[in-house]
Protein backbone atom coordinates (compact mmCIF):
# COMPACT_ATOMS: atom_id res chain seq x y z
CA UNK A 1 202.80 98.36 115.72
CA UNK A 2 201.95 94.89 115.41
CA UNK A 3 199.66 95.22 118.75
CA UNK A 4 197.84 97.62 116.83
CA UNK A 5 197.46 95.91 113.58
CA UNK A 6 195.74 93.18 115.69
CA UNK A 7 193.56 95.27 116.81
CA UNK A 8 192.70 97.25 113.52
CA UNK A 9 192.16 93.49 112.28
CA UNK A 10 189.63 92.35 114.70
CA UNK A 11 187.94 95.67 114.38
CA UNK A 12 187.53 94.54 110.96
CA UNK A 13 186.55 91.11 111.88
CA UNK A 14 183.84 92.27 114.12
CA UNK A 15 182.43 94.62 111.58
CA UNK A 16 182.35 92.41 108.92
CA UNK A 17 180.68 89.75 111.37
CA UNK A 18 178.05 91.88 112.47
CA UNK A 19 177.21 92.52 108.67
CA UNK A 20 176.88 88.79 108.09
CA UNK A 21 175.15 88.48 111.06
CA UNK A 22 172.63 91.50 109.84
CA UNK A 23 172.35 90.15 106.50
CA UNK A 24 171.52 86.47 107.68
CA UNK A 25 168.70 87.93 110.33
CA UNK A 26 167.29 90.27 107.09
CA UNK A 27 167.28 87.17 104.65
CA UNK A 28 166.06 84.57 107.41
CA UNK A 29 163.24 86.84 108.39
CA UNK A 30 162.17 86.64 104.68
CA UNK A 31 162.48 83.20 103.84
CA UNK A 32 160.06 83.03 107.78
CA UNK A 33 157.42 85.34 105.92
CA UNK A 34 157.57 83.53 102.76
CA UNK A 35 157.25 80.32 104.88
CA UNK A 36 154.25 81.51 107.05
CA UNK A 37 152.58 83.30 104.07
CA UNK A 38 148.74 82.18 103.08
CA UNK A 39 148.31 81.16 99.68
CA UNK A 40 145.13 81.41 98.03
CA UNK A 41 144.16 79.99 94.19
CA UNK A 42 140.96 80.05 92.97
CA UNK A 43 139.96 76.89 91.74
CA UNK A 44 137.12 77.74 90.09
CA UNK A 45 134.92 80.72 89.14
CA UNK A 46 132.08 80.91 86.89
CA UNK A 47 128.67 81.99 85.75
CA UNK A 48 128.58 78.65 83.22
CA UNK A 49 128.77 75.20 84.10
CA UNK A 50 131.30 72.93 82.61
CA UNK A 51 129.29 72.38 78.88
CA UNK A 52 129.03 76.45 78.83
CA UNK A 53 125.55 76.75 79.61
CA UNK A 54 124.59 79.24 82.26
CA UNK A 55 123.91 78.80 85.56
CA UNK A 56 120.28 79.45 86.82
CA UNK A 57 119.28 82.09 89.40
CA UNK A 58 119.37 80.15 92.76
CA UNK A 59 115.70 79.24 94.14
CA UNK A 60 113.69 81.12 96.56
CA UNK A 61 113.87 79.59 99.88
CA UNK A 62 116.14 79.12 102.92
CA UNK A 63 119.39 77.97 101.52
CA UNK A 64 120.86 75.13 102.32
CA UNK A 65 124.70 73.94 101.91
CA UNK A 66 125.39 70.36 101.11
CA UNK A 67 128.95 69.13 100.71
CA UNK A 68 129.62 65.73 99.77
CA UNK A 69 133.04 63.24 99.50
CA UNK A 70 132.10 60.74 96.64
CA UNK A 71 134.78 57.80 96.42
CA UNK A 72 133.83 56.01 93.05
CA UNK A 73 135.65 52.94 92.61
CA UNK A 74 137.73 51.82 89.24
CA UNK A 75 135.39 50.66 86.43
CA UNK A 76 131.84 51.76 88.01
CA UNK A 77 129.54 54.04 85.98
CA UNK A 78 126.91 56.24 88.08
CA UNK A 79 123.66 56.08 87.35
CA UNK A 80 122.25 58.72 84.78
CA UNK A 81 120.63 62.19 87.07
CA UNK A 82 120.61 65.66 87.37
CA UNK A 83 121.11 68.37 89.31
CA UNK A 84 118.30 70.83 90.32
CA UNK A 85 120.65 73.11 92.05
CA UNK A 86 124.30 74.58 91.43
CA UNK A 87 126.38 72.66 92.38
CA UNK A 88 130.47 72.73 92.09
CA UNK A 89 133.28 70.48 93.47
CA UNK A 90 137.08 69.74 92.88
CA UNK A 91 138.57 66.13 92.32
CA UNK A 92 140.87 64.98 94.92
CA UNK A 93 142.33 61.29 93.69
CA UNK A 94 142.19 59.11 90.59
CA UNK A 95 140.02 59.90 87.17
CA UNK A 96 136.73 61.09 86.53
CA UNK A 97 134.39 61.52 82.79
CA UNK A 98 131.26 63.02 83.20
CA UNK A 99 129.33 62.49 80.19
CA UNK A 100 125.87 64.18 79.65
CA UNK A 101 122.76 62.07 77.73
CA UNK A 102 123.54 64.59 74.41
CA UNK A 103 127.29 62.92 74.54
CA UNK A 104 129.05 66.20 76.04
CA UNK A 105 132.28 64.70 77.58
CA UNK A 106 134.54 66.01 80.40
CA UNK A 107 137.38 64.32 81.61
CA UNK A 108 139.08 64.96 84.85
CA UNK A 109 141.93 64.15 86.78
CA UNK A 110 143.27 64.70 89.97
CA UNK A 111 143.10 68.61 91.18
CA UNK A 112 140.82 69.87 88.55
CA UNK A 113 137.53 71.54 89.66
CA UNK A 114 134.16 71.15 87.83
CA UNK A 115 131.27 73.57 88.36
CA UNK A 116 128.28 70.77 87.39
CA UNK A 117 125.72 71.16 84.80
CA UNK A 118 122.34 72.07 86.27
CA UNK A 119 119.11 70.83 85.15
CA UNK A 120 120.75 68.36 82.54
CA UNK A 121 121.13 64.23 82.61
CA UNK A 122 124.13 63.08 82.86
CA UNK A 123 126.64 60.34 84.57
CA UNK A 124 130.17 59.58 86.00
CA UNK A 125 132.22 56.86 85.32
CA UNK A 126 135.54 56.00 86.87
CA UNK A 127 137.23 54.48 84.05
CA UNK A 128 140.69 54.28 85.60
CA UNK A 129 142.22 51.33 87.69
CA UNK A 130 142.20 53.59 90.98
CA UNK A 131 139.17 54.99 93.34
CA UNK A 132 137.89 58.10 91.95
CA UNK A 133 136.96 60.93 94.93
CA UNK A 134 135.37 64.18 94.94
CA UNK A 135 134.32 66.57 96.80
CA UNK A 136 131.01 68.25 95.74
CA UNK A 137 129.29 71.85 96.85
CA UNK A 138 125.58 71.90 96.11
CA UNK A 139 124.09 75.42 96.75
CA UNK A 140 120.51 74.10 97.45
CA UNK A 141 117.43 75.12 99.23
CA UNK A 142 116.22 73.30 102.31
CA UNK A 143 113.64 70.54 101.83
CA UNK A 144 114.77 70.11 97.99
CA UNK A 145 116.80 67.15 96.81
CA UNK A 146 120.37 68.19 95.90
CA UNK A 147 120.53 65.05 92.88
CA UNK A 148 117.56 63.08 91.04
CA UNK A 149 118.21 60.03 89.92
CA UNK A 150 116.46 58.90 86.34
């Protein structure tokens, strides 16, 4: 009797180990998907630039992609320009307030995206006490200046 009790109990055992052990491969197999999952977010999306204004057809012409990495340090002010072409980009470190010659205002910080005003003076400054950098997308057309200084 007792010989067979042991073996009604490890019976049990194994059943109840193989569960754990199924259970364990399901839930570790999820947790791998969630791990190896791509994430996407859209950063930004528009017809309007940033002051609500919208954004011109794009020229005629072969286009042309320019992307830039601007590193502005603490305390500098651009100098005033426009943009002739859309243009978008996402700040990566520190502060940024773009501030068009009407006075519009725009302050960013650190992961927000901007999609530039077109066809409008206006300037940076970095008025924070660490480098400002961005990354810029200008949807241009070959031979044609992607910023004009004033």
């Amino acid at each position: 009797m007792t010989a067979m009790l042991c073996v009604h109990g490890e019976e049990i055992l194994k059943k109840f180990l193989c569960k754990i052990c199924l259970i364990l491969s399901l839930t570790a197999n999820v947790w791998a998907q969630e791990v190896n999952s791509v994430k996407v977010d859209v950063l930004a999306k528009a017809s309007t630039s940033w002051d609500g204004m919208a954004l011109p057809d794009y020229e005629k012409g072969t286009p042309e992609i320019t992307i830039l990495r601007i590193k502005i340090p603490p305390k500098v002010q651009l100098p005033l320009h426009e943009h002739p072409v859309i243009n978008a980009g996402v700040l990566l470190k520190g502060e940024l307030t773009v501030v068009t010659k009407d006075k519009e205002t725009l302050h960013l910080k650190a992961g927000d995206s901007i999609v530039e005003v077109v066809d409008k003076w206006h300037y940076g400054i970095n008025e924070g006490n660490e480098p400002a950098e961005i990354i810029v997308f200008y949807a241009g057309v070959q031979g044609s200046p992607v910023t004009i200084k004033k």
